[in-house]
Protein backbone atom coordinates (compact mmCIF):
# COMPACT_ATOMS: atom_id res chain seq x y z
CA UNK A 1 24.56 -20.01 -4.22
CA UNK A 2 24.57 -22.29 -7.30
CA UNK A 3 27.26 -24.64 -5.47
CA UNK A 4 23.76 -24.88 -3.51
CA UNK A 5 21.58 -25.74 -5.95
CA UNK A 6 20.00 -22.46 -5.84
CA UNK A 7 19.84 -19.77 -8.45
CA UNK A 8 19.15 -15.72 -7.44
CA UNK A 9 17.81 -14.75 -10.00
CA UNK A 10 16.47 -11.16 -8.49
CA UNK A 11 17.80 -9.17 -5.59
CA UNK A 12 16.00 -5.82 -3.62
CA UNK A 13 18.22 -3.72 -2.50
CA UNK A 14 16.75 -1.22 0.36
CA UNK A 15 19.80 0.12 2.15
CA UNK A 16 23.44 0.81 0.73
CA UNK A 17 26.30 0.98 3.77
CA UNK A 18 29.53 1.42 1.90
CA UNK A 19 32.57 1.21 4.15
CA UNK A 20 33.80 4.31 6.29
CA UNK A 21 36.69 5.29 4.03
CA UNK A 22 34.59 5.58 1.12
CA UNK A 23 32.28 7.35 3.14
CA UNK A 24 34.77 10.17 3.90
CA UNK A 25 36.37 10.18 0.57
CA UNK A 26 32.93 11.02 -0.45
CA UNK A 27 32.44 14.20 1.94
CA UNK A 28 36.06 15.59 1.52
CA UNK A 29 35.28 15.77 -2.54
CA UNK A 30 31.75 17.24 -1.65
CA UNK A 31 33.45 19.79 0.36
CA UNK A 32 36.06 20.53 -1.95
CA UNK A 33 33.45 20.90 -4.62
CA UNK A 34 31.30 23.51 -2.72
CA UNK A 35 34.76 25.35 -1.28
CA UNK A 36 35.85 25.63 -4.43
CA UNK A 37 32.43 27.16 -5.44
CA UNK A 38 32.41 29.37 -2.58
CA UNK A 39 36.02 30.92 -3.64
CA UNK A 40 34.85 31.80 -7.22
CA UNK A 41 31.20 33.23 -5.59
CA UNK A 42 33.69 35.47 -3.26
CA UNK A 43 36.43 36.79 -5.93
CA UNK A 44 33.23 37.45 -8.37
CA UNK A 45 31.95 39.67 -5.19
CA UNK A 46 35.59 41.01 -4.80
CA UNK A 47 35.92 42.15 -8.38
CA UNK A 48 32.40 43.70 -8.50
CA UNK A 49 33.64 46.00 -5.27
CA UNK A 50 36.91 46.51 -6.75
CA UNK A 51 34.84 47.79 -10.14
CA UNK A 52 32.46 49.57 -8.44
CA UNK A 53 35.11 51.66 -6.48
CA UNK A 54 37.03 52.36 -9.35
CA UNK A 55 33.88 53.53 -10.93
CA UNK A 56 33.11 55.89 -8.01
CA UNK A 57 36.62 57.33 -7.62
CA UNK A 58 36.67 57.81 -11.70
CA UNK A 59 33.24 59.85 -11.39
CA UNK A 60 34.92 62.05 -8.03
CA UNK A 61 37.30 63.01 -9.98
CA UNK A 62 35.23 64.03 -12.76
CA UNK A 63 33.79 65.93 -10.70
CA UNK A 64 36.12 67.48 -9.08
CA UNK A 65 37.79 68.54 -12.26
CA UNK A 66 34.43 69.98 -13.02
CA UNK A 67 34.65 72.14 -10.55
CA UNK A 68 38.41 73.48 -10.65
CA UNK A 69 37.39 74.16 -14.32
CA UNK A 70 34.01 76.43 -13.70
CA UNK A 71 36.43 78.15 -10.88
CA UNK A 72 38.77 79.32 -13.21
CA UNK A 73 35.82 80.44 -15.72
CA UNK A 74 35.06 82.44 -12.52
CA UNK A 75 38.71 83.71 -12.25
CA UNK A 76 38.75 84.42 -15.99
CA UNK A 77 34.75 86.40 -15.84
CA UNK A 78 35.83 88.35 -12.74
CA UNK A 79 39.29 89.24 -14.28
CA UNK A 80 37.42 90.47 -17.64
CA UNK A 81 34.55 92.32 -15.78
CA UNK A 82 37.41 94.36 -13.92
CA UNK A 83 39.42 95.33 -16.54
């Protein structure tokens, strides 16, 4: 404006339109950002289930191997009462 003969010296700025490109540049790496969040939130829940089976088929078979074991402490008590 100076070719003018008038100097800006301060400017409000209320609204900012940038152009429609930039605009969807803008969303696709806001998207990207929270899809990429949403993968890690969903293989943190995957490995917690994974963990939490293998914790629950490691105490089955605990278990289980209780059990065989007082069985044959049966076998072996019954067998020794007999004889």
């Amino acid at each position: 404006m100076s070719a003018y003969g008038y100097e800006i010296v301060q400017t409000l700025i209320v609204d900012i339109e940038p152009d429609e490109h930039v605009k969807r540049a803008m969303n696709e790496i806001n998207a990207a950002a929270r899809l990429r969040v949403a993968a890690n939130e969903k293989a943190e829940a995957e490995k917690i289930l994974q963990i939490k089976r293998a914790e629950g088929e490691a105490e089955s078979k605990y278990l289980s191997g209780l059990g065989i074991a007082r069985q044959r402490q049966a076998i072996v008590d019954g067998l020794r009462d007999s004889v």
